[in-house]
C-alpha atoms as a PDB file:
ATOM      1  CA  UNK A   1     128.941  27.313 155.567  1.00  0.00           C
ATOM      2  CA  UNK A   2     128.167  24.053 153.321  1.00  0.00           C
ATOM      3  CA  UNK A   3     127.431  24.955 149.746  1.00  0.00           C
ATOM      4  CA  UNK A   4     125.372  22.498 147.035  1.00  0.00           C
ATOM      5  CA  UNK A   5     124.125  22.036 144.283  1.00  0.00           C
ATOM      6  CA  UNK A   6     120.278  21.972 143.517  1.00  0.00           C
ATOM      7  CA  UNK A   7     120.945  18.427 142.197  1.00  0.00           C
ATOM      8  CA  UNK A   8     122.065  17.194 145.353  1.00  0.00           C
ATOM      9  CA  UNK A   9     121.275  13.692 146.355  1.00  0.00           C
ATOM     10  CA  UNK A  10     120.433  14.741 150.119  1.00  0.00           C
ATOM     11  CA  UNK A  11     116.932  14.689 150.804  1.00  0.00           C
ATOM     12  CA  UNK A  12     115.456  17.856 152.443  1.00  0.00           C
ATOM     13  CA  UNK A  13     112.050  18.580 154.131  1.00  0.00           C
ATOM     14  CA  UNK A  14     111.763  22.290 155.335  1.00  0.00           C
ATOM     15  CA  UNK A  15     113.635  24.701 152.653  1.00  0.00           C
ATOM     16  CA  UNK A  16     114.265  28.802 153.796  1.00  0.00           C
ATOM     17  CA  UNK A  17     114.297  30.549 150.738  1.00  0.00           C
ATOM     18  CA  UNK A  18     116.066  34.067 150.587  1.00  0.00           C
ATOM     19  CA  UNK A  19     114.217  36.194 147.650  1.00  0.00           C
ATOM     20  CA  UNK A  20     114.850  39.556 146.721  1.00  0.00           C
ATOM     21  CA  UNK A  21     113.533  41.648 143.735  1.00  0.00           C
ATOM     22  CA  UNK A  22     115.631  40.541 140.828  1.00  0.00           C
ATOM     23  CA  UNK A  23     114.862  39.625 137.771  1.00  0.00           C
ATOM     24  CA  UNK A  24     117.082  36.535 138.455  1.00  0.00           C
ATOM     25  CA  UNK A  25     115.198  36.226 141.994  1.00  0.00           C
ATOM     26  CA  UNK A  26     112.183  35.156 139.453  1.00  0.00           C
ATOM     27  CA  UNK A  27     114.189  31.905 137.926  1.00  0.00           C
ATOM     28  CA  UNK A  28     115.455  30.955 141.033  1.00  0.00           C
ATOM     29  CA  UNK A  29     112.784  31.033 143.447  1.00  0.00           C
ATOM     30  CA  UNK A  30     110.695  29.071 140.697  1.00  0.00           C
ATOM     31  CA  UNK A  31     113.982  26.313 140.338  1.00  0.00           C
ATOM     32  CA  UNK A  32     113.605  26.376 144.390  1.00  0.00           C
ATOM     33  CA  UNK A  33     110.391  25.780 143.975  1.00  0.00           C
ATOM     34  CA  UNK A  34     110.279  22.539 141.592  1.00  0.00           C
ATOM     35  CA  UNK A  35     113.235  21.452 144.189  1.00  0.00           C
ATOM     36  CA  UNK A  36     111.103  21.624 146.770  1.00  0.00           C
ATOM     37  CA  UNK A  37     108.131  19.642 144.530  1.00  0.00           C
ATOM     38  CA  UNK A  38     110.867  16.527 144.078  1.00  0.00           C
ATOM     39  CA  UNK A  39     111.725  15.939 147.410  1.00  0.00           C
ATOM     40  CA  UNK A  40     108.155  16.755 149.042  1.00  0.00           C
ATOM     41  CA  UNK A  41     109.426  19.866 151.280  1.00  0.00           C
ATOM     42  CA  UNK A  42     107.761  22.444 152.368  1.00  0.00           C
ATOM     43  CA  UNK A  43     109.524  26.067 152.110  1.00  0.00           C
ATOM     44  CA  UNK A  44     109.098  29.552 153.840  1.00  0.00           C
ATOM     45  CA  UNK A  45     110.294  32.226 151.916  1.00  0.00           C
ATOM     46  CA  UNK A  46     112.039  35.686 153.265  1.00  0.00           C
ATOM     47  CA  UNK A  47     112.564  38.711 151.893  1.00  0.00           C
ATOM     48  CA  UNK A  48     115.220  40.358 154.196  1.00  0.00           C
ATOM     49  CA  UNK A  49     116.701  43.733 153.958  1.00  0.00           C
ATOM     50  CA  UNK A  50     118.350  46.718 156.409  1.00  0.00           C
ATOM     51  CA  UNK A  51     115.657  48.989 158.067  1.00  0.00           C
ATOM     52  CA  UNK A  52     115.844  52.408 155.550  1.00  0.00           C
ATOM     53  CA  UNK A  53     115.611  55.306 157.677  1.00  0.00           C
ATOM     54  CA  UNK A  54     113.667  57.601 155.057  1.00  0.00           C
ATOM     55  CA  UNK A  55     109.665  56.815 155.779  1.00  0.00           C
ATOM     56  CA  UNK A  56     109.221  57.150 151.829  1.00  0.00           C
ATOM     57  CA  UNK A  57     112.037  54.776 151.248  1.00  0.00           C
ATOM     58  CA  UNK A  58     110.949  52.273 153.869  1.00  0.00           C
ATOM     59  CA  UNK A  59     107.654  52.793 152.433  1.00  0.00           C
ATOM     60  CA  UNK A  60     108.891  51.802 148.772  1.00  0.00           C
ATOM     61  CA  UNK A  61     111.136  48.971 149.927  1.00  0.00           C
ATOM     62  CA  UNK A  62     107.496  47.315 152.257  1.00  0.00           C
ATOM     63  CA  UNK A  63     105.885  47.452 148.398  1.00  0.00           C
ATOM     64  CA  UNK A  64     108.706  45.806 146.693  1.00  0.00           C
ATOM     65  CA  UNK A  65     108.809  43.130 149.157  1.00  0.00           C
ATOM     66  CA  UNK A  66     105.380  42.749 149.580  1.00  0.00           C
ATOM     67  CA  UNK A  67     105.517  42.669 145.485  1.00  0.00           C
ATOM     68  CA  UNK A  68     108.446  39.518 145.529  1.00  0.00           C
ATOM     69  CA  UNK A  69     106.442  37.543 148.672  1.00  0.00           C
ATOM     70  CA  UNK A  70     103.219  37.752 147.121  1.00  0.00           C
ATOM     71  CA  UNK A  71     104.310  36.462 143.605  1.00  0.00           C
ATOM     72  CA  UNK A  72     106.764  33.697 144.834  1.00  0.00           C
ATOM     73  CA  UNK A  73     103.671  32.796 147.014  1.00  0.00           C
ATOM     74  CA  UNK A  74     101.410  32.324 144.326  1.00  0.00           C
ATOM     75  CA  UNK A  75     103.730  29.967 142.344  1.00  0.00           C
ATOM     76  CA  UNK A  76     104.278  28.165 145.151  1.00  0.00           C
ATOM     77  CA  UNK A  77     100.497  27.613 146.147  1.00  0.00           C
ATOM     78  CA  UNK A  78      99.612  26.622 142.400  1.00  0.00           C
ATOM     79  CA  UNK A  79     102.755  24.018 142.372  1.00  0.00           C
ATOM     80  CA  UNK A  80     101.345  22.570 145.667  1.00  0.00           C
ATOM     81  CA  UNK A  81     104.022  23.300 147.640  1.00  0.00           C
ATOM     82  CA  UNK A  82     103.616  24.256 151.542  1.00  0.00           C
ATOM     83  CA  UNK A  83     104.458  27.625 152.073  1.00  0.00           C
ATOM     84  CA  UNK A  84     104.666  30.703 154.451  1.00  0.00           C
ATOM     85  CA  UNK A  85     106.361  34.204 153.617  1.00  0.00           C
ATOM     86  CA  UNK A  86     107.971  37.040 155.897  1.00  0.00           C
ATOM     87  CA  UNK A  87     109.343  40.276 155.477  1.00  0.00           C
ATOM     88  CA  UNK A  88     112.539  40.449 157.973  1.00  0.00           C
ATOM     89  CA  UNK A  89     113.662  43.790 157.997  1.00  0.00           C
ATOM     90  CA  UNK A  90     116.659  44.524 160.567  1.00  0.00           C
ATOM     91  CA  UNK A  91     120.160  45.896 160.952  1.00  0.00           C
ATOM     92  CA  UNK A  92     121.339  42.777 159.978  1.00  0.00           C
ATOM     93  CA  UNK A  93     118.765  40.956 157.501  1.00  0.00           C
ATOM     94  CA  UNK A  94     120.926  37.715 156.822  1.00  0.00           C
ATOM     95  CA  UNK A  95     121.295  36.619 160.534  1.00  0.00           C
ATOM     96  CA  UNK A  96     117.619  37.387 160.527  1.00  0.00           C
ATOM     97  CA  UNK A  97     117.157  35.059 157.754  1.00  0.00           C
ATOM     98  CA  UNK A  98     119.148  32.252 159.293  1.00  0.00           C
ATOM     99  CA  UNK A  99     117.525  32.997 162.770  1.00  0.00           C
ATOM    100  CA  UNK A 100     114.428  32.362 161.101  1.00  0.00           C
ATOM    101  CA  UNK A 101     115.515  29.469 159.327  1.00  0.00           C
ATOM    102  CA  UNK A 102     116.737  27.603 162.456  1.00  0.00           C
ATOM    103  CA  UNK A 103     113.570  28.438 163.716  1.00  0.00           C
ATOM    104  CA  UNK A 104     111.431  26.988 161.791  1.00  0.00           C
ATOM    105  CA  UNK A 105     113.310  23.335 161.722  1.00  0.00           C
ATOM    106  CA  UNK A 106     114.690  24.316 158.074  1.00  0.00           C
ATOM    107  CA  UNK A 107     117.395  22.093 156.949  1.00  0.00           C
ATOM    108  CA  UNK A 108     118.587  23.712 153.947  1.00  0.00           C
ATOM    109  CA  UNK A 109     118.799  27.701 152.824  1.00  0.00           C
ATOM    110  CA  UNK A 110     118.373  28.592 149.284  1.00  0.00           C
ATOM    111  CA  UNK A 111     119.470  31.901 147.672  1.00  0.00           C
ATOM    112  CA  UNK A 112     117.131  33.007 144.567  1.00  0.00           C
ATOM    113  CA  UNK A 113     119.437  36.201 144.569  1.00  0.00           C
ATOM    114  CA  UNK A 114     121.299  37.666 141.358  1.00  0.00           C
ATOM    115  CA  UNK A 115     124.701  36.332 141.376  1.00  0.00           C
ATOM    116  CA  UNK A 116     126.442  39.375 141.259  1.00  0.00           C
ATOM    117  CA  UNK A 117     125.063  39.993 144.745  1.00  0.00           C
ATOM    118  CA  UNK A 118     127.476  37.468 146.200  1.00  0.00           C
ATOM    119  CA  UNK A 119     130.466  39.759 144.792  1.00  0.00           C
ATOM    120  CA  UNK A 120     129.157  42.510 147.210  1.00  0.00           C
ATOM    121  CA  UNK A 121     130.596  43.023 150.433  1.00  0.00           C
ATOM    122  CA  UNK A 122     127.758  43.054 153.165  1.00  0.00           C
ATOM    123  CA  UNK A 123     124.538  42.347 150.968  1.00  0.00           C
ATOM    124  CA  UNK A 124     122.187  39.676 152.012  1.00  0.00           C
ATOM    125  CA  UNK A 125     123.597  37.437 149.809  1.00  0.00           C
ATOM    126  CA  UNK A 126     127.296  37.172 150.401  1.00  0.00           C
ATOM    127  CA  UNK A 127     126.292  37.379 154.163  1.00  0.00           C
ATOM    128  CA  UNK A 128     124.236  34.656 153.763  1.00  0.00           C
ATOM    129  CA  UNK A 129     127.051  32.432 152.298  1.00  0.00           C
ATOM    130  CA  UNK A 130     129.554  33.614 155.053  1.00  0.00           C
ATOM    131  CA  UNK A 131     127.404  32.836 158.162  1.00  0.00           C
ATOM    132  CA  UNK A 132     125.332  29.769 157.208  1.00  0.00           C
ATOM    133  CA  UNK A 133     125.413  26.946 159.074  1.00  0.00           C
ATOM    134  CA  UNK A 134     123.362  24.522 157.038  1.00  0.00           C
ATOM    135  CA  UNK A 135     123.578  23.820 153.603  1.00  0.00           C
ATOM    136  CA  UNK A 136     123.251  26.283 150.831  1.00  0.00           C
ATOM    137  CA  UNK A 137     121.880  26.100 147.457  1.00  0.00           C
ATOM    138  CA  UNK A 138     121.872  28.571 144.800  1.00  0.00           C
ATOM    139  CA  UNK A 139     119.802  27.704 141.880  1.00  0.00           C
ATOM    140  CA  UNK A 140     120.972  28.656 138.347  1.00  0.00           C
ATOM    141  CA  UNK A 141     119.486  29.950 135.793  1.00  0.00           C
ATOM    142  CA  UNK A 142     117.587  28.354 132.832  1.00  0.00           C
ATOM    143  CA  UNK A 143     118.283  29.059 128.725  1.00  0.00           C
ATOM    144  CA  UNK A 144     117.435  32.341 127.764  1.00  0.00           C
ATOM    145  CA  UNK A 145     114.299  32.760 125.480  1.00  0.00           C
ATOM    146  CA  UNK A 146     113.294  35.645 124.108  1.00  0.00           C
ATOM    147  CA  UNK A 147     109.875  35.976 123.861  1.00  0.00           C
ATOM    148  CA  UNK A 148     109.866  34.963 128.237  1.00  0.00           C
ATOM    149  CA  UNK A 149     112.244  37.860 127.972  1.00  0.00           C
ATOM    150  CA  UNK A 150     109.590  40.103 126.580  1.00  0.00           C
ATOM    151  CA  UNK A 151     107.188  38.764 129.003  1.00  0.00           C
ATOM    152  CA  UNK A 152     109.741  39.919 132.369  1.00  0.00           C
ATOM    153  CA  UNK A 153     110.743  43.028 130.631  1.00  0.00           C
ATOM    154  CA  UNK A 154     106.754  44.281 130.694  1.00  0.00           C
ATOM    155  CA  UNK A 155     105.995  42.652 133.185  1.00  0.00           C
ATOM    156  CA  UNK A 156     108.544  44.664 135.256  1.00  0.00           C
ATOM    157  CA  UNK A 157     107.458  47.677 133.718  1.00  0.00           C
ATOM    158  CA  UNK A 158     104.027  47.223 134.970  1.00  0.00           C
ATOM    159  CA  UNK A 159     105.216  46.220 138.471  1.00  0.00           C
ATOM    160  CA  UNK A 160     107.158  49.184 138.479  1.00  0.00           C
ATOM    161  CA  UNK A 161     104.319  51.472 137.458  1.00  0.00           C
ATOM    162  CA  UNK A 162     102.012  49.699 140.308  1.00  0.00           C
ATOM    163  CA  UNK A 163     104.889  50.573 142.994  1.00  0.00           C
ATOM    164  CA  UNK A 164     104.007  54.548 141.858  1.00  0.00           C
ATOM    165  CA  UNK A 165     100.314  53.826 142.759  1.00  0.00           C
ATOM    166  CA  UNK A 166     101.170  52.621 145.909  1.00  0.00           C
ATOM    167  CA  UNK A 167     103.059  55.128 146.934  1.00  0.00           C
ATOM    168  CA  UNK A 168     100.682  57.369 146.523  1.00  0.00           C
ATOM    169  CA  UNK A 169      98.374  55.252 148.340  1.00  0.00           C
ATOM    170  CA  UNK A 170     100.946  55.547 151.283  1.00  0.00           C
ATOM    171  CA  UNK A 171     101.001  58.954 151.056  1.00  0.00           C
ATOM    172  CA  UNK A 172      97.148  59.141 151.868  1.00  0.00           C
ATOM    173  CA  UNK A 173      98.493  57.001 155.047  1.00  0.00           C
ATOM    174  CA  UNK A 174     100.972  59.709 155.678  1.00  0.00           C
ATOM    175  CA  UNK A 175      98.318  62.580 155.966  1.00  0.00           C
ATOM    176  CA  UNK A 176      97.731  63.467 152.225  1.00  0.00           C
ATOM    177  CA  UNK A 177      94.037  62.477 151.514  1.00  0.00           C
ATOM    178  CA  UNK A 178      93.731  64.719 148.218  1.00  0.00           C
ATOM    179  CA  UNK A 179      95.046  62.646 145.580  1.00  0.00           C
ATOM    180  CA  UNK A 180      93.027  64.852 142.761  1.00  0.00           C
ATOM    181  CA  UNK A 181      96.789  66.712 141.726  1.00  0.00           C
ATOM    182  CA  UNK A 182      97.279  62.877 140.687  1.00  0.00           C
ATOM    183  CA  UNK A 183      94.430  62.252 138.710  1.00  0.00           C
ATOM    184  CA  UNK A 184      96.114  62.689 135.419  1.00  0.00           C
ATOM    185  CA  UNK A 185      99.025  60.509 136.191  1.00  0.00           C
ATOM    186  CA  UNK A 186      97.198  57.731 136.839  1.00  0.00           C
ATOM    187  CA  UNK A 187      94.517  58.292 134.135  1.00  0.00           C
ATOM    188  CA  UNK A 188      98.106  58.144 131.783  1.00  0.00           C
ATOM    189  CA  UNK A 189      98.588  54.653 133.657  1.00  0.00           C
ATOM    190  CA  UNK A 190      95.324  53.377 133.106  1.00  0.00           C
ATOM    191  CA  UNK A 191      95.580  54.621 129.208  1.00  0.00           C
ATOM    192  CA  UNK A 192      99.219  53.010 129.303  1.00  0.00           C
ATOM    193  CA  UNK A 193      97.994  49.529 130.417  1.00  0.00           C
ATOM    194  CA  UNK A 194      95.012  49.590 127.791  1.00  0.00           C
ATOM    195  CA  UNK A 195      97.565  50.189 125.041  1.00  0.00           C
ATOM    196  CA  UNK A 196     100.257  47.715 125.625  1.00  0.00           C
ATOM    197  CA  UNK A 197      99.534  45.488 128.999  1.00  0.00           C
ATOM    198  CA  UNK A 198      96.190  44.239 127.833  1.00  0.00           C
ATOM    199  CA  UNK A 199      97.061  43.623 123.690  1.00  0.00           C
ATOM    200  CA  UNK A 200      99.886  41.642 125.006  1.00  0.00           C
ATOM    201  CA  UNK A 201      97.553  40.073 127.931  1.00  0.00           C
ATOM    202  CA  UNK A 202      95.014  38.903 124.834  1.00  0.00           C
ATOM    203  CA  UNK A 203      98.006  37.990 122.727  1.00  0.00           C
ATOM    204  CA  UNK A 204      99.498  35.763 125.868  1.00  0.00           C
ATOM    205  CA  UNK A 205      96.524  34.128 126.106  1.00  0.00           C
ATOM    206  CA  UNK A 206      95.573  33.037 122.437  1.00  0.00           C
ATOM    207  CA  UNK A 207      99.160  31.897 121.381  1.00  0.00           C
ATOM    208  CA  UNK A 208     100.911  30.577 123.858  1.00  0.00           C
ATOM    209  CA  UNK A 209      97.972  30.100 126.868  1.00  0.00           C
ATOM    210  CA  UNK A 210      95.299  28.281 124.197  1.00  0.00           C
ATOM    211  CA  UNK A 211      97.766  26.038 122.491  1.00  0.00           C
ATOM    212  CA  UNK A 212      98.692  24.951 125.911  1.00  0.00           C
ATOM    213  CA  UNK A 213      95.869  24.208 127.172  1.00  0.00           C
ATOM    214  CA  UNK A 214      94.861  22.511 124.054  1.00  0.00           C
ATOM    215  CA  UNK A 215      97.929  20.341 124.247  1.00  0.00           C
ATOM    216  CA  UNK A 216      98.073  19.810 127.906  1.00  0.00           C
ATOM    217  CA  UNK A 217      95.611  18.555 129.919  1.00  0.00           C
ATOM    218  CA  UNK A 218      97.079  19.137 133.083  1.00  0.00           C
ATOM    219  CA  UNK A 219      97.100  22.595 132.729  1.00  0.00           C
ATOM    220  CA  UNK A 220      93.618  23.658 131.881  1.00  0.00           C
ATOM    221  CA  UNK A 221      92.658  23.996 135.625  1.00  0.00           C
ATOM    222  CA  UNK A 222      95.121  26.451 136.227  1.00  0.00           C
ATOM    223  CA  UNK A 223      95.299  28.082 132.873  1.00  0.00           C
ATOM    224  CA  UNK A 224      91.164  28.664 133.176  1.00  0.00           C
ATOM    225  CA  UNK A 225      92.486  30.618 136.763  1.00  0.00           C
ATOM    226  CA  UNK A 226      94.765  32.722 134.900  1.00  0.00           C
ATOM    227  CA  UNK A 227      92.293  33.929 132.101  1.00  0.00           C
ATOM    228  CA  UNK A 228      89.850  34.372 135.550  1.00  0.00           C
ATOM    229  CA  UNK A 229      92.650  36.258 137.133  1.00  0.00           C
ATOM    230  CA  UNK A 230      93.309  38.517 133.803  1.00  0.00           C
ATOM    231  CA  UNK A 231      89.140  39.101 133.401  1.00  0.00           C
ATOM    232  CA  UNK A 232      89.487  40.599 137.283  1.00  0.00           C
ATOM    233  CA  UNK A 233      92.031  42.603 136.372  1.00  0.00           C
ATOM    234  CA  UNK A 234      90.169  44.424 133.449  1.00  0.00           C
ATOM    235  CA  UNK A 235      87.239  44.675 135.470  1.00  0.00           C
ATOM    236  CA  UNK A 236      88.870  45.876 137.955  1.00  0.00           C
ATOM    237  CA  UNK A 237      90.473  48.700 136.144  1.00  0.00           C
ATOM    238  CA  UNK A 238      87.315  49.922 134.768  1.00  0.00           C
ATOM    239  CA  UNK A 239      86.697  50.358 138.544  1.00  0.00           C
ATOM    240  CA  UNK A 240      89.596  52.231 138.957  1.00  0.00           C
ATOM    241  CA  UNK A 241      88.888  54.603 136.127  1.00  0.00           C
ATOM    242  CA  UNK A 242      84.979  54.880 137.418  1.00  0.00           C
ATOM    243  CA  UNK A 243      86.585  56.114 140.925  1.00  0.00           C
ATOM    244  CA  UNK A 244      88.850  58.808 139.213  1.00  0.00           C
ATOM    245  CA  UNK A 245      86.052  60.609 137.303  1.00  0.00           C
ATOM    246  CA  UNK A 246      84.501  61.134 140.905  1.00  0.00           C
ATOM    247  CA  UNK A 247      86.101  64.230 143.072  1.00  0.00           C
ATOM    248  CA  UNK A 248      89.210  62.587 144.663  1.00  0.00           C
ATOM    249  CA  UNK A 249      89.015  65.634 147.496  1.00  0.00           C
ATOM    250  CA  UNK A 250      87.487  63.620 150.349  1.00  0.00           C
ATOM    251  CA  UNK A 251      88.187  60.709 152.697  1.00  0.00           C
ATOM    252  CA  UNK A 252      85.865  58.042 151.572  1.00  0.00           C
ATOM    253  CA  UNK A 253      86.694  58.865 147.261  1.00  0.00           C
ATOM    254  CA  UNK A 254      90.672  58.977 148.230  1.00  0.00           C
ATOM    255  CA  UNK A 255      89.920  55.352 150.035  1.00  0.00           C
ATOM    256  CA  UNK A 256      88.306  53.711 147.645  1.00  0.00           C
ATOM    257  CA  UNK A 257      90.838  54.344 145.193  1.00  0.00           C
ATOM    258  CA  UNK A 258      93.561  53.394 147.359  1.00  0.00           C
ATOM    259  CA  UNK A 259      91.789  49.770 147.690  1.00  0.00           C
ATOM    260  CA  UNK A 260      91.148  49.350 144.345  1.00  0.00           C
ATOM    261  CA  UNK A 261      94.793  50.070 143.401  1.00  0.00           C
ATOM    262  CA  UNK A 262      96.194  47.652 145.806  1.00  0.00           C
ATOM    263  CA  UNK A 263      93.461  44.803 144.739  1.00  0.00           C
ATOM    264  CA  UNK A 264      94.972  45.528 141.577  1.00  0.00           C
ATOM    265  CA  UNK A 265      98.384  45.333 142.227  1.00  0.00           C
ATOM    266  CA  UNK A 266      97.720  42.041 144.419  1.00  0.00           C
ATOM    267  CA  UNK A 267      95.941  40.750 141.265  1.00  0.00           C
ATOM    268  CA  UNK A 268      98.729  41.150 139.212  1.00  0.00           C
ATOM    269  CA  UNK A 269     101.550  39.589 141.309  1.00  0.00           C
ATOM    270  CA  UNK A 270      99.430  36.733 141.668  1.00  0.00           C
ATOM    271  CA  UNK A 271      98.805  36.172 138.208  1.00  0.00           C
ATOM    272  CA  UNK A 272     102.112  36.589 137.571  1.00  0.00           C
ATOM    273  CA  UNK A 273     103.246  34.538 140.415  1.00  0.00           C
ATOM    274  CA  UNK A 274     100.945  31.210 139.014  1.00  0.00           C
ATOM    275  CA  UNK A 275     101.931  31.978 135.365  1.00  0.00           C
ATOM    276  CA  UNK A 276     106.098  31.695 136.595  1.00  0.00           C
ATOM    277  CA  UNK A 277     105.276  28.515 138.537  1.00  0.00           C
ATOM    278  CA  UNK A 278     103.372  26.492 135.889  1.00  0.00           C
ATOM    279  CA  UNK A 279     102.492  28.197 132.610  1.00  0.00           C
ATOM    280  CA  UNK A 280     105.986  29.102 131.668  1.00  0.00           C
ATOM    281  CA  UNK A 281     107.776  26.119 133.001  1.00  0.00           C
ATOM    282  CA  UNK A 282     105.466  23.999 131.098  1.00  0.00           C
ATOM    283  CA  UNK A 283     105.647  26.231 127.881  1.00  0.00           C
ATOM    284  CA  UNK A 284     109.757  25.427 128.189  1.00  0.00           C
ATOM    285  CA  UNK A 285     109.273  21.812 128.484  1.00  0.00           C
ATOM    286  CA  UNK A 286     106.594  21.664 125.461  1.00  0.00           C
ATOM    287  CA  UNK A 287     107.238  24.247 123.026  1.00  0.00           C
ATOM    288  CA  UNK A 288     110.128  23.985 120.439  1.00  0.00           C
ATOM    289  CA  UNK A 289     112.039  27.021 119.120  1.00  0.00           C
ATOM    290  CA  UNK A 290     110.067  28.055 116.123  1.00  0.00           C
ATOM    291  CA  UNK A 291     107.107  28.188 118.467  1.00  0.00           C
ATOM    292  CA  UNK A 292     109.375  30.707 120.816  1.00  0.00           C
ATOM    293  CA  UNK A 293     110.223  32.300 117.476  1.00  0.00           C
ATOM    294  CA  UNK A 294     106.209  32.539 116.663  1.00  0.00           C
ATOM    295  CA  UNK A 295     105.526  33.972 119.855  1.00  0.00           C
ATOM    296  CA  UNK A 296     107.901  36.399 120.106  1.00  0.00           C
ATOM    297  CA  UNK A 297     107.289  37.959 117.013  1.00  0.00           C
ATOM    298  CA  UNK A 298     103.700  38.037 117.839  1.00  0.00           C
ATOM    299  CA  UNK A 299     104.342  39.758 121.357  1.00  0.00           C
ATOM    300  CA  UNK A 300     106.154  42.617 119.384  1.00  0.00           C
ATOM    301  CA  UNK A 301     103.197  42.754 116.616  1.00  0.00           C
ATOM    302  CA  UNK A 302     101.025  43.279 120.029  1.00  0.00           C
ATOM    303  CA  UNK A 303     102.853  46.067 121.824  1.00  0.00           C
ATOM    304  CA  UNK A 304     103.057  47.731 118.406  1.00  0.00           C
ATOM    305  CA  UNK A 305      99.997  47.734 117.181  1.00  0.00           C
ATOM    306  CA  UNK A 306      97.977  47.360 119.961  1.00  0.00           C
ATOM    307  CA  UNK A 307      95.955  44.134 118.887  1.00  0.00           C
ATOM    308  CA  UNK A 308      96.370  41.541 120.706  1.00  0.00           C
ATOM    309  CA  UNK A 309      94.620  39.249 119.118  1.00  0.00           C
ATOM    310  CA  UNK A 310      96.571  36.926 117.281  1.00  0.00           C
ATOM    311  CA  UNK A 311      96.209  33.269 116.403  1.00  0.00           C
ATOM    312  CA  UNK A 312      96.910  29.720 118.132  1.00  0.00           C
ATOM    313  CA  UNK A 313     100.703  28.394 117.486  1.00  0.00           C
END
């Protein structure tokens, strides 16, 4: 096993990235990603675990990869960098890994995992470091802000609410196809998003989003995507809630639900992929801290009061 640093002077041109679910996974796949920008690589990313032997487990572990791959996919197609994805589940997920790696012609592996993963006996992580054969970089971290603290925290919320929904869409997969006993919990979800998702959503987008885009030409292409993105997803929630007021006790009413919760779910990794691999990098390189300190005070006015619609910085 080599290990380096992301500041390494070797040049690379293929980089296998190892991502898991972390909140520290989000940092590090995007510092992989800006790595992989500098030196003109391209990069597959892998999300490996063990096989669970639970269906409902496996089930839950397919959404939470699919969740990681799909966001760390979207930064990386809105940074321009080359990319495929893979789930590699197996008995033994970090030979997987590096099988793939050497594979695909990568010459260096990089670990966007938490760091207190390499302190555990047989996870992916310190198994990665122990059987490598090529070099190994593990990205740090970047400052702490507070206000991009916020932003994770709901975000994760809302990710975590969207791995209930499909759930239950894999339990129409499993032989279930009444979902009406769940018509109530997701009409809570729905009323839960309007409350706090979307006043923060509006708030994101007029004070730190606006100013950007004001101040940064370069960004207005893919700042004009995310507001797209954010109209789809309010759009397609009204969808959602025009499907539950229809009887949920038949095939073709329990499908159409299930596809509009994944759409959703897709839309909001994405968005949330492109917002980690431009928006918020830029934001850190442009904004100074009494603008964090704006912003964060306006992202609590939003989630407790509702209104999202606050001023420019």
């Amino acid at each position: 096993m080599v290990a380096c640093s992301a500041t390494t002077n070797l040049m690379f041109r293929h980089l296998g990235v190892s991502i898991d679910s972390s909140d520290h996974c989000s940092d590090a796949a995007i510092r992989a990603l800006e790595f992989a920008v500098e030196h003109g690589a391209r990069v597959s990313l892998w999300y490996g675990q063990p096989v669970p032997d639970d269906p409902l487990v496996k089930a839950h572990c397919d959404h939470r990869a699919s969740e990681a791959l799909t966001r760390a996919e979207a930064a990386a197609q809105a940074m321009g960098v080359p990319c495929r994805t893979a789930a590699l589940f197996g008995e033994r997920p970090a030979q997987e890994i590096l099988d793939a790696a050497k594979l695909c012609g990568c010459d260096v592996v990089v670990m966007a995992h938490d760091p207190g993963e390499l302190a555990k006996s047989g996870s992916v992580a310190s198994n990665l470091l122990s059987l490598a054969q090529v070099p190994v970089l593990t990205p740090g971290r970047p400052a702490r802000i507070a206000a991009l603290d916020l932003l994770r925290g709901e975000y994760r919320r809302l990710a975590d609410l969207l791995q209930q929904w499909l759930s239950l869409s894999s339990s129409r997969a499993r032989g279930e196809p009444n979902l009406r006993p769940h018509r109530a919990s997701i009409l809570a979800a729905v009323e839960h998003i309007r409350r706090t998702v979307h006043p923060l959503q509006r708030c994101k987008e007029a004070s730190l989003c606006g100013p950007l885009r004001r101040r940064v030409g370069s960004l207005r292409a893919e700042i004009d995507e995310l507001l797209l993105l954010g109209q789809r997803e309010r759009e397609l929630l009204v969808e959602i809630e025009l499907t539950l007021a229809q009887p949920l006790d038949n095939e073709s009413a329990v499908v159409d639900l299930s596809s509009a919760l994944t759409r959703y779910a897709h839309l909001v990794w994405t968005a949330r992929g492109r917002e980690e691999g431009i928006v918020l990098p830029a934001a850190r390189r442009h904004l100074r801290t009494l603008d964090w300190d704006r912003l964060h005070a306006r992202f609590i006015i939003a989630l407790h009061t509702g209104d999202g619609a606050t001023r420019g910085m």
